[in-house]
Every structure is written in structure tokens, then in C-alpha cells.
N, C-alpha and C. Protein backbone atom coordinates (compact mmCIF):
# COMPACT_ATOMS: atom_id res chain seq x y z
N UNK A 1 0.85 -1.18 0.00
CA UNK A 1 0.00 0.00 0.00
C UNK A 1 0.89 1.24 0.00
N UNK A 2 0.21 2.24 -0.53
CA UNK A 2 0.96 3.23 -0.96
C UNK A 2 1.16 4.22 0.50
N UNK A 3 1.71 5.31 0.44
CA UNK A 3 1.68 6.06 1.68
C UNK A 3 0.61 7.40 1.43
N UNK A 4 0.44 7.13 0.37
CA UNK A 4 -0.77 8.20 -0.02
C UNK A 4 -1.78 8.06 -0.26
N UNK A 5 -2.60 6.44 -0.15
CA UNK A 5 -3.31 5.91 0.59
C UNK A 5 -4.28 6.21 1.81
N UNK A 6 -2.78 5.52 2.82
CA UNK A 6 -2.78 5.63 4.06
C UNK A 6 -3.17 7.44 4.03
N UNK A 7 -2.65 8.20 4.22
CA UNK A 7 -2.93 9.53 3.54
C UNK A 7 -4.33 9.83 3.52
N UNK A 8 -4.63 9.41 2.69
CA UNK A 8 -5.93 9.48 2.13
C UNK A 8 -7.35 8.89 3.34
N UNK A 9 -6.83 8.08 3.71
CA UNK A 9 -7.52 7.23 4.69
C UNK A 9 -7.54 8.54 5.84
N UNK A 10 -6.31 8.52 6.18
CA UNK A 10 -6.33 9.65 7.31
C UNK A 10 -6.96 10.61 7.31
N UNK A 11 -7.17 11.65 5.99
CA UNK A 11 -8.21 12.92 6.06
C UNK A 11 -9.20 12.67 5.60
N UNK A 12 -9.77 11.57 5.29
CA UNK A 12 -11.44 11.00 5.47
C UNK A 12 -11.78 10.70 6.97
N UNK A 13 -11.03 9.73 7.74
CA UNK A 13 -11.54 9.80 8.67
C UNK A 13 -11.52 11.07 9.64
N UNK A 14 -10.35 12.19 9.65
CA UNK A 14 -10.53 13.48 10.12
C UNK A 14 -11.81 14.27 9.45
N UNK A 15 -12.34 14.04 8.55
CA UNK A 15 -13.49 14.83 7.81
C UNK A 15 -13.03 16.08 7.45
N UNK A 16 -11.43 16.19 6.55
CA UNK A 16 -10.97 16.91 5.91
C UNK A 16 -11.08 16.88 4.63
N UNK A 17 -11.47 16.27 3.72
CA UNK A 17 -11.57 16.12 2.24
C UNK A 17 -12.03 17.55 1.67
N UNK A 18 -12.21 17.07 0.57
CA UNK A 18 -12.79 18.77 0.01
C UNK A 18 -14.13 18.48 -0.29
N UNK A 19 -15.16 19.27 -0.76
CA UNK A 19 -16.66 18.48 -1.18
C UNK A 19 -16.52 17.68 -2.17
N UNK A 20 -15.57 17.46 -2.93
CA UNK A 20 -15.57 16.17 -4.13
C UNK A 20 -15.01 15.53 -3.78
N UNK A 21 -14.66 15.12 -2.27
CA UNK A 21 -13.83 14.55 -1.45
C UNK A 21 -12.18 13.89 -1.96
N UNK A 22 -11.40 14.60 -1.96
CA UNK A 22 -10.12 14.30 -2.89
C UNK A 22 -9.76 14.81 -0.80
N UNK A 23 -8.57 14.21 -1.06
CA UNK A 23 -8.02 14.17 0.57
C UNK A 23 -6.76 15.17 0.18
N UNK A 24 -6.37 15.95 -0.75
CA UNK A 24 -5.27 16.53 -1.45
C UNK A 24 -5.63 17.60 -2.04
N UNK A 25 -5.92 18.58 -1.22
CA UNK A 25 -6.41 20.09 -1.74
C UNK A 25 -6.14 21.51 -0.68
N UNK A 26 -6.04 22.72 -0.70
CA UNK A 26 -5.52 23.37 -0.27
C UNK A 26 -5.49 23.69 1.25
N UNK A 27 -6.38 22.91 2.01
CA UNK A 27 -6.88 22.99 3.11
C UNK A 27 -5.79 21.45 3.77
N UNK A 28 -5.52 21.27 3.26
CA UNK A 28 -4.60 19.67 3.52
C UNK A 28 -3.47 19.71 3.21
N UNK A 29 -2.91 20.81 3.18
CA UNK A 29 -1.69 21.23 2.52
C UNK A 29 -0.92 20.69 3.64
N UNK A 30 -0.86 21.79 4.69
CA UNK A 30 -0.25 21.53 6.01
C UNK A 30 -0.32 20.55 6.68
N UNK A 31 -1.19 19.70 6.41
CA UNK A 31 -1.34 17.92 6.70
C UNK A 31 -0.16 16.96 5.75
N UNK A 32 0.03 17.78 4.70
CA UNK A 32 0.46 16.57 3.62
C UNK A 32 2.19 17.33 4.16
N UNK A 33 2.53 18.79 4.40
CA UNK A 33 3.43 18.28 4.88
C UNK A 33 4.65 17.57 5.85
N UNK A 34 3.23 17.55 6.82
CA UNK A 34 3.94 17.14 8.24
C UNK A 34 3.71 15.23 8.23
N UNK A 35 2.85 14.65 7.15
CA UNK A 35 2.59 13.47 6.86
C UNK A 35 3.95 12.75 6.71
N UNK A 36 4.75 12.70 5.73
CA UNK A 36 5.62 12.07 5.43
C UNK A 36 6.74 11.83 6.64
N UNK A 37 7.40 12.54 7.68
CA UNK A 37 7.95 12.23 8.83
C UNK A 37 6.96 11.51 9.89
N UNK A 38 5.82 11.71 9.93
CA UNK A 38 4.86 10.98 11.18
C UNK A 38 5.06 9.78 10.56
N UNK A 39 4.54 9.19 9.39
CA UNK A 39 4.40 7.87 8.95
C UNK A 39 5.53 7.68 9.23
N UNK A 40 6.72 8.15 8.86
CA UNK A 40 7.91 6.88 9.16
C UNK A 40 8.04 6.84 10.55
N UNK A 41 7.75 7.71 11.75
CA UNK A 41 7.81 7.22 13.00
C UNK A 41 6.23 6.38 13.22
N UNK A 42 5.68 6.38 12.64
CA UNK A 42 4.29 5.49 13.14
C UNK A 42 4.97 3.83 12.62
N UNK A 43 5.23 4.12 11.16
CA UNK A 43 5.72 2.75 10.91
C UNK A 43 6.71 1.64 11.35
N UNK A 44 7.96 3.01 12.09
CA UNK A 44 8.39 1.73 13.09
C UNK A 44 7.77 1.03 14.19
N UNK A 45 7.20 1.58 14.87
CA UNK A 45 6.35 1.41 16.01
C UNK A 45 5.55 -0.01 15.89
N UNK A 46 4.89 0.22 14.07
CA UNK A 46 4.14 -0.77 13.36
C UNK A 46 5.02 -2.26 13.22
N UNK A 47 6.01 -1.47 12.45
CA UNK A 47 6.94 -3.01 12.16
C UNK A 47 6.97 -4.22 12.86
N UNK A 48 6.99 -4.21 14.22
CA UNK A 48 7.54 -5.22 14.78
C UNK A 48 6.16 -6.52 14.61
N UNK A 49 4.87 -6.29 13.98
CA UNK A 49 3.59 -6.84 14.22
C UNK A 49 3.29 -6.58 12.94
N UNK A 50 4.20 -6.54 12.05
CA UNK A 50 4.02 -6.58 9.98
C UNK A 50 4.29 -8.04 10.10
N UNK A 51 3.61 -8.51 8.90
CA UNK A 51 3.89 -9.80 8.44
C UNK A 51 5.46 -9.91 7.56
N UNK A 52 6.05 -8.25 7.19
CA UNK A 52 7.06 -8.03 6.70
C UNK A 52 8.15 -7.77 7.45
N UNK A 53 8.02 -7.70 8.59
CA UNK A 53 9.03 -8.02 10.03
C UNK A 53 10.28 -8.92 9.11
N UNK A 54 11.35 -8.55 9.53
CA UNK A 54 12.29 -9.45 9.58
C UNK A 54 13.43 -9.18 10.21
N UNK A 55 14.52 -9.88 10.69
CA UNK A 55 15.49 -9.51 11.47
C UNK A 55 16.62 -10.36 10.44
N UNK A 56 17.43 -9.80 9.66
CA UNK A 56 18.09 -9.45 9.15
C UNK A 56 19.88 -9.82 9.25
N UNK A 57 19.99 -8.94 10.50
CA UNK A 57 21.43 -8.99 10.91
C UNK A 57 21.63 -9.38 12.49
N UNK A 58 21.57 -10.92 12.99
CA UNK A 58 21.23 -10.83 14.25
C UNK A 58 22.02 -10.25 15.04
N UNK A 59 21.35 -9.59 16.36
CA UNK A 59 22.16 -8.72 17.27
C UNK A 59 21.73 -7.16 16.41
N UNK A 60 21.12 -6.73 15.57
CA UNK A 60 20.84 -5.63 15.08
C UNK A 60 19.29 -5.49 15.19
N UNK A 61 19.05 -4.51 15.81
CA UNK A 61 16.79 -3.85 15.80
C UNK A 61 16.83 -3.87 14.50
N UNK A 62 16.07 -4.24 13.75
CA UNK A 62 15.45 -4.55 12.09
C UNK A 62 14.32 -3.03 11.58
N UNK A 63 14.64 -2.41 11.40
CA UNK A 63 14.38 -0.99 10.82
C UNK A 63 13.38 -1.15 9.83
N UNK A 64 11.86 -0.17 9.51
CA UNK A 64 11.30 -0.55 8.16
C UNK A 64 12.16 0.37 7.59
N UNK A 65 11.99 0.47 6.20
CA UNK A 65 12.79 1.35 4.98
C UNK A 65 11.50 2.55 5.55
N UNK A 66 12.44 3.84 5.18
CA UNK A 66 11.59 5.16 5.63
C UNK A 66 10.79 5.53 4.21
N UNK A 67 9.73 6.12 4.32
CA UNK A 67 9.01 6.71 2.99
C UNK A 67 10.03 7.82 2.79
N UNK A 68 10.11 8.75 1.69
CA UNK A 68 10.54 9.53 1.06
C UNK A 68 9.15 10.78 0.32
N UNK A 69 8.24 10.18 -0.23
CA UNK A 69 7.21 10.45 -0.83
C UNK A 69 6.11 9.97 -0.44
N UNK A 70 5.13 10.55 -0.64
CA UNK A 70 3.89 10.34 -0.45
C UNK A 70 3.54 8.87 -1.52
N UNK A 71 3.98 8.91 -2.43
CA UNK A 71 3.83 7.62 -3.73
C UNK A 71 4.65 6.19 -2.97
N UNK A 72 5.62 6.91 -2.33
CA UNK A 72 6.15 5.35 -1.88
C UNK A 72 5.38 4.06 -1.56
N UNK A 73 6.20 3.00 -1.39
CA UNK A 73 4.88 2.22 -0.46
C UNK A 73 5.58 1.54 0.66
N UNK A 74 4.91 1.69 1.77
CA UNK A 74 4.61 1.59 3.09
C UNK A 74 5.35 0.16 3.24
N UNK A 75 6.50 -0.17 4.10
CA UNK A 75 6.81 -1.65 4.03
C UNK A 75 6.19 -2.56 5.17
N UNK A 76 4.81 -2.42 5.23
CA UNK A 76 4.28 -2.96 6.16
C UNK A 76 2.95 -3.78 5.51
N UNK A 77 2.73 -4.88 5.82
CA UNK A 77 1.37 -5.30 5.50
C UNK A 77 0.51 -4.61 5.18
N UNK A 78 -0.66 -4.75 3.97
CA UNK A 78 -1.57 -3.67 3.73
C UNK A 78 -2.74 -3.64 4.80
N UNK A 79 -2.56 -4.85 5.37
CA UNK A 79 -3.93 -5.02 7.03
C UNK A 79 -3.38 -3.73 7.49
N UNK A 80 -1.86 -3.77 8.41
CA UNK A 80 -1.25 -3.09 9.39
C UNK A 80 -1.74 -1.30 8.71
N UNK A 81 -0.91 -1.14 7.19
CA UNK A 81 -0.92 -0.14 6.50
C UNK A 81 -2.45 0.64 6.66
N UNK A 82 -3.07 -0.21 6.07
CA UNK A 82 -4.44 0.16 5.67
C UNK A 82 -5.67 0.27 7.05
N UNK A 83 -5.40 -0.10 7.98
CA UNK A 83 -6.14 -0.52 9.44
C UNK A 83 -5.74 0.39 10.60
N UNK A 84 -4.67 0.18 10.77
CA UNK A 84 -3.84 1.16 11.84
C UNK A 84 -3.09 2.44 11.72
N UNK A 85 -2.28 1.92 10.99
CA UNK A 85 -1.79 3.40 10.59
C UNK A 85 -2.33 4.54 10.06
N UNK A 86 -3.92 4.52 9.58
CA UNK A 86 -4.60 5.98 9.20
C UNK A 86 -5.18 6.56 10.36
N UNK A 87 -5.29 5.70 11.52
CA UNK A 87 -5.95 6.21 12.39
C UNK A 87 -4.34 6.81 13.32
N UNK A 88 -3.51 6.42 13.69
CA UNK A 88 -2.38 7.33 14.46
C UNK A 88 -1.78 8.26 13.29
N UNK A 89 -2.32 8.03 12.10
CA UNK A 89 -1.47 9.62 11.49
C UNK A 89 -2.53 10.64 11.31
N UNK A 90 -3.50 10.31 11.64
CA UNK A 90 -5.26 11.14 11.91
C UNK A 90 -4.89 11.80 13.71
N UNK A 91 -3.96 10.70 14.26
CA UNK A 91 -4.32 11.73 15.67
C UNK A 91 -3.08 12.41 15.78
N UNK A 92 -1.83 12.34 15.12
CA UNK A 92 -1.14 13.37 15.19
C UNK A 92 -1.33 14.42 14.49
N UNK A 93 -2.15 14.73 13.26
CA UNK A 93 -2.39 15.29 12.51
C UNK A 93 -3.71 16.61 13.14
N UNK A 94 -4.06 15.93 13.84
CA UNK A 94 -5.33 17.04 14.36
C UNK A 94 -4.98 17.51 15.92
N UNK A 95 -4.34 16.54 16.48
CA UNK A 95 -4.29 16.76 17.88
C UNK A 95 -3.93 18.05 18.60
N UNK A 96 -3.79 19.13 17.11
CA UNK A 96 -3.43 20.42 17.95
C UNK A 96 -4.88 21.33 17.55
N UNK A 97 -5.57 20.64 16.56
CA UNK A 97 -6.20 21.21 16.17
C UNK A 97 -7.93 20.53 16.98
N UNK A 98 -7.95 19.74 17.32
CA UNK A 98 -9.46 19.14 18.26
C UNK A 98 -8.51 18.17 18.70
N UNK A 99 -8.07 18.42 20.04
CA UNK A 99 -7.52 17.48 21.12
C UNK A 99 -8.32 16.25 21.50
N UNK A 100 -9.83 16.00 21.43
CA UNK A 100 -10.71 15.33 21.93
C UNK A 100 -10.43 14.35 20.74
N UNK A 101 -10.54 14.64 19.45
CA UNK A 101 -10.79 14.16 18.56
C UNK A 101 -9.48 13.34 17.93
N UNK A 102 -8.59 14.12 18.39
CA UNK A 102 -6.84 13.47 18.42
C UNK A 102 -7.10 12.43 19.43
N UNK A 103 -7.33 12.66 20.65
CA UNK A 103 -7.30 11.48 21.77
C UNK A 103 -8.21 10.21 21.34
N UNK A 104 -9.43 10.68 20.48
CA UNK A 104 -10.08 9.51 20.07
C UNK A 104 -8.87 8.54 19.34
N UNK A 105 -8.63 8.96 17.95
CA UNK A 105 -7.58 8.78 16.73
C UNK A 105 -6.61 7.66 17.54
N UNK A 106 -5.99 8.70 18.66
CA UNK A 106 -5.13 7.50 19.69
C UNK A 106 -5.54 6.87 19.97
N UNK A 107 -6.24 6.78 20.51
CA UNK A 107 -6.96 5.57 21.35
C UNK A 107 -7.09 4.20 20.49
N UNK A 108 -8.02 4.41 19.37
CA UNK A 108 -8.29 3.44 18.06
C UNK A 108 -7.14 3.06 17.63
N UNK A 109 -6.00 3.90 17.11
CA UNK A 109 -4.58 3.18 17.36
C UNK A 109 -4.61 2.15 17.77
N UNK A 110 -4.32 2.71 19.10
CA UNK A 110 -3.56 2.04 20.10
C UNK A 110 -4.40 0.37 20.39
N UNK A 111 -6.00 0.72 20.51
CA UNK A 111 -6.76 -0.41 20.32
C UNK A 111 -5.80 -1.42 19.14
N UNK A 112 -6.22 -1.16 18.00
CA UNK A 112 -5.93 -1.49 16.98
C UNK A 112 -4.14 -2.26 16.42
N UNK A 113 -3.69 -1.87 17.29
CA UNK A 113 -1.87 -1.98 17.36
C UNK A 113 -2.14 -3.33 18.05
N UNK A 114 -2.96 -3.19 19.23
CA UNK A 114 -2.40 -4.28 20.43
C UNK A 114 -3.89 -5.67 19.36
N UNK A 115 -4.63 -5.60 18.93
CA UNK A 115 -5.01 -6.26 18.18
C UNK A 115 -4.30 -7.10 17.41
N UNK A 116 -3.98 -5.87 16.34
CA UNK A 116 -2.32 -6.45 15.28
C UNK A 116 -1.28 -7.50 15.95
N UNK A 117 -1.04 -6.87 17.54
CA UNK A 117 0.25 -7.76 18.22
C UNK A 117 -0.32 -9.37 18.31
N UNK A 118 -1.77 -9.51 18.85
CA UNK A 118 -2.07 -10.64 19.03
C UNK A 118 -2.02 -11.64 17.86
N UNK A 119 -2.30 -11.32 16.90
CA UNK A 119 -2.97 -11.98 15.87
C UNK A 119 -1.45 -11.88 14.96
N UNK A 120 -0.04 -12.01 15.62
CA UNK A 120 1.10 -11.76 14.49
C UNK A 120 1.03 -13.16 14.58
N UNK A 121 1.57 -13.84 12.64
CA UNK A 121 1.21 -15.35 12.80
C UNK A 121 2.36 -15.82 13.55
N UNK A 122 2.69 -16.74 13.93
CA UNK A 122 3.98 -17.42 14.90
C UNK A 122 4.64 -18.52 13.94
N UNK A 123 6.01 -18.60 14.41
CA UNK A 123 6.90 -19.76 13.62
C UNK A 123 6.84 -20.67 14.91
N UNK A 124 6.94 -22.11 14.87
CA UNK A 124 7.32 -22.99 16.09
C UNK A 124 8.44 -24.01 15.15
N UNK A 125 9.39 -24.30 16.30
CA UNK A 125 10.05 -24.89 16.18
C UNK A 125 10.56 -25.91 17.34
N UNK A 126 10.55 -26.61 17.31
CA UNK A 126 11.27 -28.13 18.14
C UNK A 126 12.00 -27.09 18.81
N UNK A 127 11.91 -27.90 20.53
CA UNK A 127 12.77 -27.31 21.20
C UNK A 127 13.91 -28.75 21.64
N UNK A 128 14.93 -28.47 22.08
CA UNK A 128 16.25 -29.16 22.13
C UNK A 128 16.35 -29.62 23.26
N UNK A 129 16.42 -31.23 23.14
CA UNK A 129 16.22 -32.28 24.26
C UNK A 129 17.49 -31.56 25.28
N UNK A 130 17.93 -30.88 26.21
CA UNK A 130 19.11 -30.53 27.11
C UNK A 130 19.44 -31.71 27.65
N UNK A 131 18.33 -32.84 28.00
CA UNK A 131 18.59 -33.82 29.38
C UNK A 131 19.56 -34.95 28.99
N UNK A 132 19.62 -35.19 27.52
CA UNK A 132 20.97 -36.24 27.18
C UNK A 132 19.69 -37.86 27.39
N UNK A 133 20.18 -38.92 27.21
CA UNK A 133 19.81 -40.43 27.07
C UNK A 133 18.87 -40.36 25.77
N UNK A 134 18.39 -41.48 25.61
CA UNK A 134 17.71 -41.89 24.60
C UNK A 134 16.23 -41.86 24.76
N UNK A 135 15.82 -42.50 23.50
CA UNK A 135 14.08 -41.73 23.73
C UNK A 135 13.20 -42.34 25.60
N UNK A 136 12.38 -40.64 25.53
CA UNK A 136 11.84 -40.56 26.76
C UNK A 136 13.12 -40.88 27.69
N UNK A 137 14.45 -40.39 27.82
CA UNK A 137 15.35 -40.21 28.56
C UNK A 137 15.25 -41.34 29.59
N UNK A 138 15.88 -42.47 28.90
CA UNK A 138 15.56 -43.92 29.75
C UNK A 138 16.64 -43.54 30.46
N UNK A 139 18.02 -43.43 30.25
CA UNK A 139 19.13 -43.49 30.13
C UNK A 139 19.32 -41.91 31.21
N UNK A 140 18.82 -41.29 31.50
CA UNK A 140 19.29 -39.78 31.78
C UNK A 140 19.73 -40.05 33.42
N UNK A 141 20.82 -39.04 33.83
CA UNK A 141 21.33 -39.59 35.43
C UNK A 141 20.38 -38.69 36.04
N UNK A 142 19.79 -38.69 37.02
CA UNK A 142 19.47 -38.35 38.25
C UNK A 142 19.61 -38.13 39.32
């Protein structure tokens, strides 16, 4: 998903659009340019609960790639992208402007994040007999 999208998502649900509802018009100016730095701090936050998570270099925190543009696209799942992230770049985006309405924005986030955390799919793997002998540890000292 794109970041202009997400974007887009965000000043619909603020009820900023214009009457032909385009989320990208002169009244959204000052939204579109404080957008591109919030998303890349919202998106790390996001990363760790992307299906695009990965860790990379072990012993190194695994970084998403930062947007640049509004056209970029978002390196996060389009669930995460498209679900969560319009609503925390909706409450930084207003929160100076209707505080009540910013604190909502957070809130739904934040709902919405700890949702995402539950539902990240899981890898399992065999864990490693430590105790030594043979099967069901006939053999193991005591």
C-alpha cells in the first residue's frame, strides 16, 4: 500500500476532504506536509507486528525502509498499512487542532496496534532435548 493511501484514509476519517472529497487540496496542505515524517515514525512502532518483520542482521533492531514520498509504499502489510496506521497519522495530525478528537484517533490506534500484536502469525520450532539419554530419557542420570 501506498503512503498516499494511508494519507488518504487519514483525512477522510478526520473529515478533511474537500466536497468532491479528494483528501489533497488546499486545506490539507499543512497535513500533507507534516505526513511524510509521522508515517515513518508510526511505521516503526508498526513493524515489529508486519507480516514483513524481519530480522536481518542478528544482534541488530530490524528498521522498516523510511518513505521519502507520499507515492512510496509503506513496508508494512496492507492489514497493518491500511487498518492502523490511518488512524495514528489522523491523531497526530489534528491533535493540535481538536484534542478530543486526536485522543479519540489515539486511542483506536492504540486499540488497533495491540489487536495487530495478538494476531502476528507465529513460527514454532522443536525445542532441544538438554537432558541427554535416549528416547523418553531412559538413560538420563538423576
Amino acid at each position: 500500500m501506498k503512503a498516499q493511501e494511508v494519507f488518504n484514509r487519514a483525512i477522510k476519517l478526520m473529515d478533511e476532504q474537500s466536497e468532491g472529497g479528494s483528501a489533497m487540496w488546499s486545506d490539507t496542505v499543512e497535513y500533507q506536509n507534516r505526513a511524510i515524517e509521522i508515517l515513518n515514525t508510526l511505521i516503526n512502532e508498526c513493524y515489529p507486528f508486519s507480516d514483513t518483520y524481519k530480522v536481518e542482521t542478528p544482534g541488530k533492531r530490524p528498521v522498516c525502509l523510511p518513505i521519502l514520498l507520499l507515492e512510496d509504499e509503506v513496508n508494512l502489510d496492507d492489514g497493518m498499512a491500511g487498518t492502523v496506521l490511518p488512524y495514528g497519522l489522523a491523531a497526530e495530525l489534528i491533535k493540535n487542532d481538536d484534542p478530543a478528537l486526536g485522543n479519540y484517533f489515539l486511542q483506536r490506534y492504540n486499540e488497533l496496534l495491540a489487536r495487530f500484536s495478538r494476531t502476528l502469525p507465529a513460527e514454532w520450532d522443536t525445542p532441544e532435548d538438554f537432558y541427554g539419554g535416549l528416547q523418553f530419557n531412559q538413560f538420563a542420570g538423576w
